[in-house]
Every structure is written in structure tokens, then in C-alpha cells.
Protein backbone atom coordinates (compact mmCIF):
# COMPACT_ATOMS: atom_id res chain seq x y z
CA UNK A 1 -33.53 12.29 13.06
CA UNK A 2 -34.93 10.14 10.35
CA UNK A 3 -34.18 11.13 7.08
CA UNK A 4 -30.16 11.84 7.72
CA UNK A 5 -27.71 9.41 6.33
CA UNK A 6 -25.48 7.83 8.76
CA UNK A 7 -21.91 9.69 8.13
CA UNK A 8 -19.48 7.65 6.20
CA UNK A 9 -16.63 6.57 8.77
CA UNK A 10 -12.93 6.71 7.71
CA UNK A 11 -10.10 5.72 8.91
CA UNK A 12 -6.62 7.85 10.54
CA UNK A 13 -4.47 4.85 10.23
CA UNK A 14 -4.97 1.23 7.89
CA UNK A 15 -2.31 -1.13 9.06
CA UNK A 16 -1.24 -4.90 7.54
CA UNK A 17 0.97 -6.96 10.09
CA UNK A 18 2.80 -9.41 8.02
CA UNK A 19 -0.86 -9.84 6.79
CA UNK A 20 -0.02 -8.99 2.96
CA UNK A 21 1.63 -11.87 2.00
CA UNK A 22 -1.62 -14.06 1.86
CA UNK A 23 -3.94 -11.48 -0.27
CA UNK A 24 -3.67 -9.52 -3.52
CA UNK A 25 -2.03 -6.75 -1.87
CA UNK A 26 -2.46 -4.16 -4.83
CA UNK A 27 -6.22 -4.45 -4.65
CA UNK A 28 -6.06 -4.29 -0.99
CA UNK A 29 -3.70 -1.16 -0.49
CA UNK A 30 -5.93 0.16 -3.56
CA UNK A 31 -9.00 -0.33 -1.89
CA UNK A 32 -7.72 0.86 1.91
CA UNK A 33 -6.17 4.15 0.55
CA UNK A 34 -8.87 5.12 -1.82
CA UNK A 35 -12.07 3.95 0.33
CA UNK A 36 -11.18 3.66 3.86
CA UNK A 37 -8.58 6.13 4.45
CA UNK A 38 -9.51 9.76 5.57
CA UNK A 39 -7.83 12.68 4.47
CA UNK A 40 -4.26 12.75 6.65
CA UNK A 41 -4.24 9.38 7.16
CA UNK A 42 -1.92 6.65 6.73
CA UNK A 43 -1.70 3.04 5.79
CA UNK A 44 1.14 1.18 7.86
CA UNK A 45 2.33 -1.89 6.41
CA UNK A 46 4.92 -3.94 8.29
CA UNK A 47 6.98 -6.91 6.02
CA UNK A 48 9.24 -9.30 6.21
CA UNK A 49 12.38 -8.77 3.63
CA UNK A 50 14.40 -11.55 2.25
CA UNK A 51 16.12 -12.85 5.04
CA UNK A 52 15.66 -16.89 6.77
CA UNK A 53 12.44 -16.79 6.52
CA UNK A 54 11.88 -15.60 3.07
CA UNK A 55 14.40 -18.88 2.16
CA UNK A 56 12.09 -21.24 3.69
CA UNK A 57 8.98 -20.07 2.64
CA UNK A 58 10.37 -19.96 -1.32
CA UNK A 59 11.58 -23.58 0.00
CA UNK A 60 8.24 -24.76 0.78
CA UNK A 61 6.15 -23.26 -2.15
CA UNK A 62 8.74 -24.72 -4.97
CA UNK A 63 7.94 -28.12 -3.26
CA UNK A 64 4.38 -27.73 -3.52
CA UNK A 65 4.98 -26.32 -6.86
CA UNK A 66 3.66 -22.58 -6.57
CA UNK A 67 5.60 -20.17 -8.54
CA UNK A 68 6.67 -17.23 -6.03
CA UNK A 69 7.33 -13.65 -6.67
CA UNK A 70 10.84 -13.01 -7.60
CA UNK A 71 10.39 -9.12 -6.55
CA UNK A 72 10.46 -8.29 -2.52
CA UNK A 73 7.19 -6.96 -1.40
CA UNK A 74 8.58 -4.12 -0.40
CA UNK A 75 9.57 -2.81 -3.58
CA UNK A 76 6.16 -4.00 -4.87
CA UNK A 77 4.32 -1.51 -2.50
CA UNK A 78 6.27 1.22 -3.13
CA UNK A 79 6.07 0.27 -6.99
CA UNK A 80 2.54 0.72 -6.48
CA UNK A 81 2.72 3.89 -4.38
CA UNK A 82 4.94 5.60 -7.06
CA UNK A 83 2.37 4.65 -9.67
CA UNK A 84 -0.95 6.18 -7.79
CA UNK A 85 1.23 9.28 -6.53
CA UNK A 86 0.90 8.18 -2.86
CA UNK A 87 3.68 10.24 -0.73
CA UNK A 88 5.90 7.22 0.99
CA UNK A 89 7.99 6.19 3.66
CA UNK A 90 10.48 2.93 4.35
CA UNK A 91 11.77 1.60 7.20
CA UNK A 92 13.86 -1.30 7.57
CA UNK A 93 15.46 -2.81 10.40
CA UNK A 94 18.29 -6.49 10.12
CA UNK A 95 18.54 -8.52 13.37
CA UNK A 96 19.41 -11.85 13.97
CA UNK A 97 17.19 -15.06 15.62
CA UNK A 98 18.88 -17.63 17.34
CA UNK A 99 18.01 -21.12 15.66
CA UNK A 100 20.29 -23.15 17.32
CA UNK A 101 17.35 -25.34 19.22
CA UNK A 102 15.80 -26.01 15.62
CA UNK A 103 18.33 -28.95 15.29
CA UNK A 104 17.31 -30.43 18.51
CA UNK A 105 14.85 -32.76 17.46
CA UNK A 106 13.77 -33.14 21.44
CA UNK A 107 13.86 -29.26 22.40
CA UNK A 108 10.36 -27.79 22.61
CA UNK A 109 11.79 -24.30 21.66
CA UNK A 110 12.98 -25.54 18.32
CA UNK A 111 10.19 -28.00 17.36
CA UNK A 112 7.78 -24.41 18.39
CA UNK A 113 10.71 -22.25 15.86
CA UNK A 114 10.28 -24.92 13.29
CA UNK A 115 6.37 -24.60 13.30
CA UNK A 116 6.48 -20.49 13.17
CA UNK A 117 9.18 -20.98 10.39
CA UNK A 118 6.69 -23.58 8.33
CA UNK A 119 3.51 -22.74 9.48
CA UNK A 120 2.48 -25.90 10.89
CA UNK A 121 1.53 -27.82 13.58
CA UNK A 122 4.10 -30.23 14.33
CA UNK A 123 6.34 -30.10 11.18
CA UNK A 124 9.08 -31.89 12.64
CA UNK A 125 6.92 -35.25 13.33
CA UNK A 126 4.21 -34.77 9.88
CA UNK A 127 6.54 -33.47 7.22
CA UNK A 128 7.83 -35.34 4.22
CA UNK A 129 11.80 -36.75 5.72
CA UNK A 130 13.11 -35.20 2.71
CA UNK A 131 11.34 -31.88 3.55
CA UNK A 132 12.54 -31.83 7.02
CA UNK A 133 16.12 -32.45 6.19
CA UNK A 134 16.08 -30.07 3.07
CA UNK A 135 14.73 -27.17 5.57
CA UNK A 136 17.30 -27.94 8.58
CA UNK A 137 20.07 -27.80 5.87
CA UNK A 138 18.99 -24.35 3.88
CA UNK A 139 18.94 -23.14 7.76
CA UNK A 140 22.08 -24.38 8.19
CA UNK A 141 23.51 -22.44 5.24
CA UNK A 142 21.64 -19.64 5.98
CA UNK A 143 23.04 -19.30 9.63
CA UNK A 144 26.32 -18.22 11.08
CA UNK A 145 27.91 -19.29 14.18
CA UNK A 146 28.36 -16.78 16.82
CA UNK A 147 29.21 -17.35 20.80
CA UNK A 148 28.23 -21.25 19.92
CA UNK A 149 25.24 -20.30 18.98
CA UNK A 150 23.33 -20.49 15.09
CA UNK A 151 22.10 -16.97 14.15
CA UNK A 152 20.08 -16.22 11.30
CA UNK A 153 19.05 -13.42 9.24
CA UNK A 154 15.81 -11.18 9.93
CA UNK A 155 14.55 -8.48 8.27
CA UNK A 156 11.76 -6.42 8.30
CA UNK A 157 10.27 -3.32 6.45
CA UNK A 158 7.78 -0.74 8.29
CA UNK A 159 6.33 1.28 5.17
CA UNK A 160 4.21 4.18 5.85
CA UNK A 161 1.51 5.60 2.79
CA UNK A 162 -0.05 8.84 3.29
CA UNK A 163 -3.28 10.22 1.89
């Protein structure tokens, strides 16, 4: 029928998968829970804590001289959550990876582990030597030795906001 307004659609469920740690993440919970979330709903957010990976990422921005966030996301969020009211809910779950193959410089495995870990294509043969052996050594001391093999810390948060 012309005339009617088109009915404003809202969302049961807003999720960010390990997506928050490349946007402003206060604005963007802000804006989800406010605007897009519908009464009952929830906004999922899944995170990594500081584990292995959190070492080499803080590794590879104080090389290229950004100044990183000395607070865990996680507390962040539900900083913000206790701030705006927001009921809450965290989850968090500690396993290990195996990163033994990461020191193979001729496994395909580890070269494809070293990529994930730096976010790049082919770190192993386009990094910076110095970069390469700084990053197999913090993985080294960040890594116990179990049944032969190198196991490192992983962590992750599931945090649940409802409207």
C-alpha cells in the first residue's frame, strides 16, 4: 500500500568473530546495541585473550611503531557494558596449538601457522631476517614442550550483551 513506511528491521543476535580488533569497538558495540538490536536480543562477541597470539601481534605493532592497548579487550567490553547498564555474560575457554612445524622452515603447515600468526602472505620468505628470528624466538619462549611436541597458549573469550 503506498503511503506505509517500510518497518524498521532489527536484529535477535549481532555477532563480531575476532572482527573487533580492527575497528573502534566502543562505537561499534554502541551503535549495534542501541540501533540494530531488537528488544531480547543479544550481541555475541568472540575474542582472543592474551595468550601466543596476543605476544606476536604486540611483537609486530611495536616494530612498526603503533602503540597497543595495554588493557585486554575483554575487559574493555565489559568496561563498556558496565558503563551503559547492558546485562553481561563471559566465557572463556585456554587450549593449546601445536607450533612445532613453525620452526621448519620447509614444512608447509608451519610456513601456513606462521602466515595466520602474522597475517601475511609468505612471512617466512618477505619479512625483515631480524623479524623472522625475533618472532620464532618469542614463540619459542612462549611454548612448552609436551610429548616432543611445542605447545602454545590459546585463549579465547565468548561475551554475550543483552538488550
Amino acid at each position: 500500500m503506498e503511503g506505509q513506511k517500510e518497518p524498521i528491521k532489527k536484529f535477535h543476535i549481532v555477532h563480531f568473530l575476532h572482527s573487533l580488533y580492527y575497528i573502534d569497538f566502543e562505537l561499534a558495540l554502541t551503535h549495534c546495541f542501541e540501533n540494530e538490536l531488537c528488544g531480547g536480543g543479544a550481541v555475541v562477541c568472540v575474542i582472543d585473550g592474551k595468550d601466543l597470539l596476543y605476544c606476536i601481534s604486540k611483537l609486530r605493532k611495536r616494530r612498526q611503531g603503533i602503540v597497543s592497548e595495554s588493557y585486554e579487550r575483554s575487559e574493555k567490553i565489559i568496561k563498556i557494558a558496565n558503563d551503559n547498564a547492558w546485562k553481561h555474560e563471559i566465557y572463556s575457554q585456554e587450549y593449546s596449538i601445536d607450533v612445532t612445524d613453525v620452526f621448519d622452515e620447509k614444512s608447509t603447515e608451519g610456513n601456513l601457522l606462521l602466515d595466520f600468526f602474522t597475517h601475511t602472505l609468505n612471512f617466512r620468505e618477505t619479512a625483515d631476517k631480524q623479524l623472522l628470528e625475533d618472532l620464532l624466538a618469542l614463540i619459542k619462549d612462549n611454548t612448552t614442550v609436551k610429548d616432543g611436541k611445542l605447545l602454545g597458549d590459546k585463549s579465547e573469550s565468548l561475551i554475550l550483551l543483552y538488550k
